[in-house]
Protein backbone atom coordinates (compact mmCIF):
# COMPACT_ATOMS: atom_id res chain seq x y z
CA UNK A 1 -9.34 -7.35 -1.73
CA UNK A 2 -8.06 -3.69 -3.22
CA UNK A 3 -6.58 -1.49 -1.63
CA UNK A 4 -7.79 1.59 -4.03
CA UNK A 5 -11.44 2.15 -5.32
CA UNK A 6 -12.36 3.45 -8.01
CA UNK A 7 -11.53 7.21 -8.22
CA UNK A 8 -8.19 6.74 -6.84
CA UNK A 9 -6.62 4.24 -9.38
CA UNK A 10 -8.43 6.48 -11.93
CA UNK A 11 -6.15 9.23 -10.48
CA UNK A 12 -3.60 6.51 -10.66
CA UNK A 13 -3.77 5.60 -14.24
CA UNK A 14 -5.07 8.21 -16.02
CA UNK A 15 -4.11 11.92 -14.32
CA UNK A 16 -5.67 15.25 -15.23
CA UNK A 17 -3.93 17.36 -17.86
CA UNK A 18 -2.05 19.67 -15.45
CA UNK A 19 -0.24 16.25 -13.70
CA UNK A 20 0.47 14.58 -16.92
CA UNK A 21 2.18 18.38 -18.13
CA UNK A 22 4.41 18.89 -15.12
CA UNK A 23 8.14 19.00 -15.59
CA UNK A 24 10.09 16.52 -15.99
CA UNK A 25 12.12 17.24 -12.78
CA UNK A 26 8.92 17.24 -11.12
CA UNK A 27 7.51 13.66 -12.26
CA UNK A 28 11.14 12.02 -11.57
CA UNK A 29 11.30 13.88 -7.95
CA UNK A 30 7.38 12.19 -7.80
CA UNK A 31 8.73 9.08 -8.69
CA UNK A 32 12.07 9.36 -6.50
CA UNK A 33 9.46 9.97 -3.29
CA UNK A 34 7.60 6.85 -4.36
CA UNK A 35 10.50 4.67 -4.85
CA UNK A 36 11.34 5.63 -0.98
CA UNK A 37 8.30 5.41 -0.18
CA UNK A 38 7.76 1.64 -1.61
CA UNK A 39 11.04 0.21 0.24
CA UNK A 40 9.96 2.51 3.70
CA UNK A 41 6.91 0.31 3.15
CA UNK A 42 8.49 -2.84 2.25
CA UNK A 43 10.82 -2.44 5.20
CA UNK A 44 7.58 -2.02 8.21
CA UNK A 45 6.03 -4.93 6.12
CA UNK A 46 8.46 -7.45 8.25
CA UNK A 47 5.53 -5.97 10.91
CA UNK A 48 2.83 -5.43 9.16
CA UNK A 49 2.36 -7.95 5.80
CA UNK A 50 -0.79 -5.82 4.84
CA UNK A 51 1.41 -2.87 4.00
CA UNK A 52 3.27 -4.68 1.37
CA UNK A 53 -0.31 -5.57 -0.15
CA UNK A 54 -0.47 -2.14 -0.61
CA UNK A 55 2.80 -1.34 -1.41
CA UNK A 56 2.93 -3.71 -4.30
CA UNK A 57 -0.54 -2.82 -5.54
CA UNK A 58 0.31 0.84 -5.34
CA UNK A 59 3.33 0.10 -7.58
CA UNK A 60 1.11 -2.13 -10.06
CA UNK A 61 -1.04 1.17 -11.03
CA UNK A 62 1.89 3.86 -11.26
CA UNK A 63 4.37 1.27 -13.41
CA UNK A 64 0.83 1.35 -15.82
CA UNK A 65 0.54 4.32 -15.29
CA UNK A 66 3.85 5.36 -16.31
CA UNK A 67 3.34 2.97 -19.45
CA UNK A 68 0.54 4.94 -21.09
CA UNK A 69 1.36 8.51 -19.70
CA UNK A 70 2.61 9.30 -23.52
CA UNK A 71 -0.15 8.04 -25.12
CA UNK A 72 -3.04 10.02 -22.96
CA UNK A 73 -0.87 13.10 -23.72
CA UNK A 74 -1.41 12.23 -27.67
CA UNK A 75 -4.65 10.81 -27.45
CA UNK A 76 -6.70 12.10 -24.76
CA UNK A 77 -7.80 10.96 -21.65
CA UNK A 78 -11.02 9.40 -22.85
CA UNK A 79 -9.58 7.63 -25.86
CA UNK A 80 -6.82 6.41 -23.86
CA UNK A 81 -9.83 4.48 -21.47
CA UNK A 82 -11.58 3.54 -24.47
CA UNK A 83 -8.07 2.08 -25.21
CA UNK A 84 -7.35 1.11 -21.96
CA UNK A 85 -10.98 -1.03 -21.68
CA UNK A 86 -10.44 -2.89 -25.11
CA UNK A 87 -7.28 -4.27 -24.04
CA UNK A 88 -8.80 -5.32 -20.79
CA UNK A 89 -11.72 -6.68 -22.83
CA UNK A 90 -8.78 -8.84 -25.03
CA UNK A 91 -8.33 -10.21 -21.79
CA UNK A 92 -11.59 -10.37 -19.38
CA UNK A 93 -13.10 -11.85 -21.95
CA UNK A 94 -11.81 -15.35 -20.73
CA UNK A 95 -13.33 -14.14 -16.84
CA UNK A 96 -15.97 -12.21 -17.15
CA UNK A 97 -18.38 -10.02 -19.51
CA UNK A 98 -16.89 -7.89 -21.79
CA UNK A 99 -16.95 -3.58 -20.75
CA UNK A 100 -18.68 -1.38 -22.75
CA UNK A 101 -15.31 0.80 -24.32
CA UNK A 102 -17.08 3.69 -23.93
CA UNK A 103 -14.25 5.86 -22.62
CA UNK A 104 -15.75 5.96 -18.62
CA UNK A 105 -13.41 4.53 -16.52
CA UNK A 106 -15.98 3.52 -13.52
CA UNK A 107 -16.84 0.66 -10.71
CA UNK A 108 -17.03 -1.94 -14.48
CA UNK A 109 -13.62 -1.08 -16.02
CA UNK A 110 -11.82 -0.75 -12.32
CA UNK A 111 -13.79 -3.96 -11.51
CA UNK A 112 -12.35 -5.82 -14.66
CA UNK A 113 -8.94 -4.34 -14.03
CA UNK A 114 -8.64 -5.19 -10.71
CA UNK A 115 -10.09 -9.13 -11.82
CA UNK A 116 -7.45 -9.24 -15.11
CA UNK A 117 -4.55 -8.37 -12.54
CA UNK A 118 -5.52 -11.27 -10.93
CA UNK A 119 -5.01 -13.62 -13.91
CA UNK A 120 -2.01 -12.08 -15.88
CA UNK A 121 1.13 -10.41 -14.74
CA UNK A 122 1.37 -6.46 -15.66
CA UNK A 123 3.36 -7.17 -18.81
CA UNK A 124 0.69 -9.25 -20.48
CA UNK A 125 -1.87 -6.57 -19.55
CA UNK A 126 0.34 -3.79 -20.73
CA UNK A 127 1.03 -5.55 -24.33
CA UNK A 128 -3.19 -6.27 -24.41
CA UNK A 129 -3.47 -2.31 -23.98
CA UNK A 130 -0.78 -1.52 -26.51
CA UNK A 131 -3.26 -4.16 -28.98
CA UNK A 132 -6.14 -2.50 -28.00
CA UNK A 133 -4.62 0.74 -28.98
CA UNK A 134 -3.74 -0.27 -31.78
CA UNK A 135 -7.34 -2.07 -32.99
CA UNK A 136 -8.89 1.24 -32.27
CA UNK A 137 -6.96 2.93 -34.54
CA UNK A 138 -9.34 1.94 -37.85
CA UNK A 139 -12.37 1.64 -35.86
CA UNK A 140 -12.64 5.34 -33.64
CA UNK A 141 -12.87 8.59 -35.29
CA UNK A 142 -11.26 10.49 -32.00
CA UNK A 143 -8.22 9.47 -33.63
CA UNK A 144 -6.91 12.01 -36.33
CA UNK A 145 -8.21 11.14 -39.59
CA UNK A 146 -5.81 13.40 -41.21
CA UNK A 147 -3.04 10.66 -40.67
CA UNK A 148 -2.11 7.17 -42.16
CA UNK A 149 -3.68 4.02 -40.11
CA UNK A 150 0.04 2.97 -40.59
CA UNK A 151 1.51 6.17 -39.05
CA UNK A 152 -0.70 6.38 -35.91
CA UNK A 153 -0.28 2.61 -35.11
CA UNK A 154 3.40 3.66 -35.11
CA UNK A 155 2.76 6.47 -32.85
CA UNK A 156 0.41 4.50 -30.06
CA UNK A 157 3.30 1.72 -30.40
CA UNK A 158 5.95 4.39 -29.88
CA UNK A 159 3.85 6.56 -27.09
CA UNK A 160 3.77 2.82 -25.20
CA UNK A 161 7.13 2.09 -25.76
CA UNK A 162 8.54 4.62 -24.46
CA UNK A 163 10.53 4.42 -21.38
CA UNK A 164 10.49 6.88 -18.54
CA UNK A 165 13.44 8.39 -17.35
């Protein structure tokens, strides 16, 4: 069972422009609190198991979330769903019907998400965003056409290979 619905791993995942903007001494003091946070949590679990559930779930969506921060900040948060669903699709193909990639991240893409997390670890679902990213490139006009197919597939590789301080 989740922990999250719908609007708050959309929160999660893919922020508003004003969060993905803030400093960067802001987002590492964020991600300082959450770190303490986690192992406060981790520590009560020893009481309470369902806290770690949550915990660990919690930590699923912001390490994502963290992945494709650079990307939505190039791309948009609507291409980086449409993104976002055909790499899930790459992968719920195998469970389930495939989402419409139409940019809406709703009850369908969170209900895929939450299903592909539990077949593949978070590094196979991050590399099947990075592909879906990257099939997109030729086939959706929200990216620039001013550019190279060759020189934005290097700039959606390097936006989701970047690490976060």
């Amino acid at each position: 069972m989740t922990n999250f619905d719908t609007e708050e791993t959309k929160e999660i995942l893919f922020p508003d422009e004003e969060t993905l903007n803030r400093p960067a001494s802001e987002s590492f003091s964020e991600q300082l609190r959450n770190e303490f946070a986690y192992k406060k949590i981790e520590n009560s679990a020893k009481l309470n198991p369902e806290l770690l559930e949550v915990a660990n779930e919690h930590k699923i969506y912001t390490e994502l979330a963290e992945f494709i921060r650079e990307h939505i900040k190039s791309v948009g948060q609507e291409q980086a769903v449409k993104d976002f669903q055909t790499g899930l699709n790459f992968l719920h193909k195998d469970i389930a019907d495939l989402l419409k990639e139409d940019g809406d991240y709703g009850e369908k893409t969170f209900a895929a998400f939450y299903e592909v997390l539990q077949h593949y670890p978070i590094e196979v679902v991050k590399e099947a965003i990075l592909r879906g990213a990257k099939s997109n490139v030729g086939i959706d006009i929200e990216y620039s056409i001013d550019e190279e197919p060759e020189t934005l597939i290097e700039n959606v590789e390097e936006n989701l290979n970047k690490e976060e301080i």
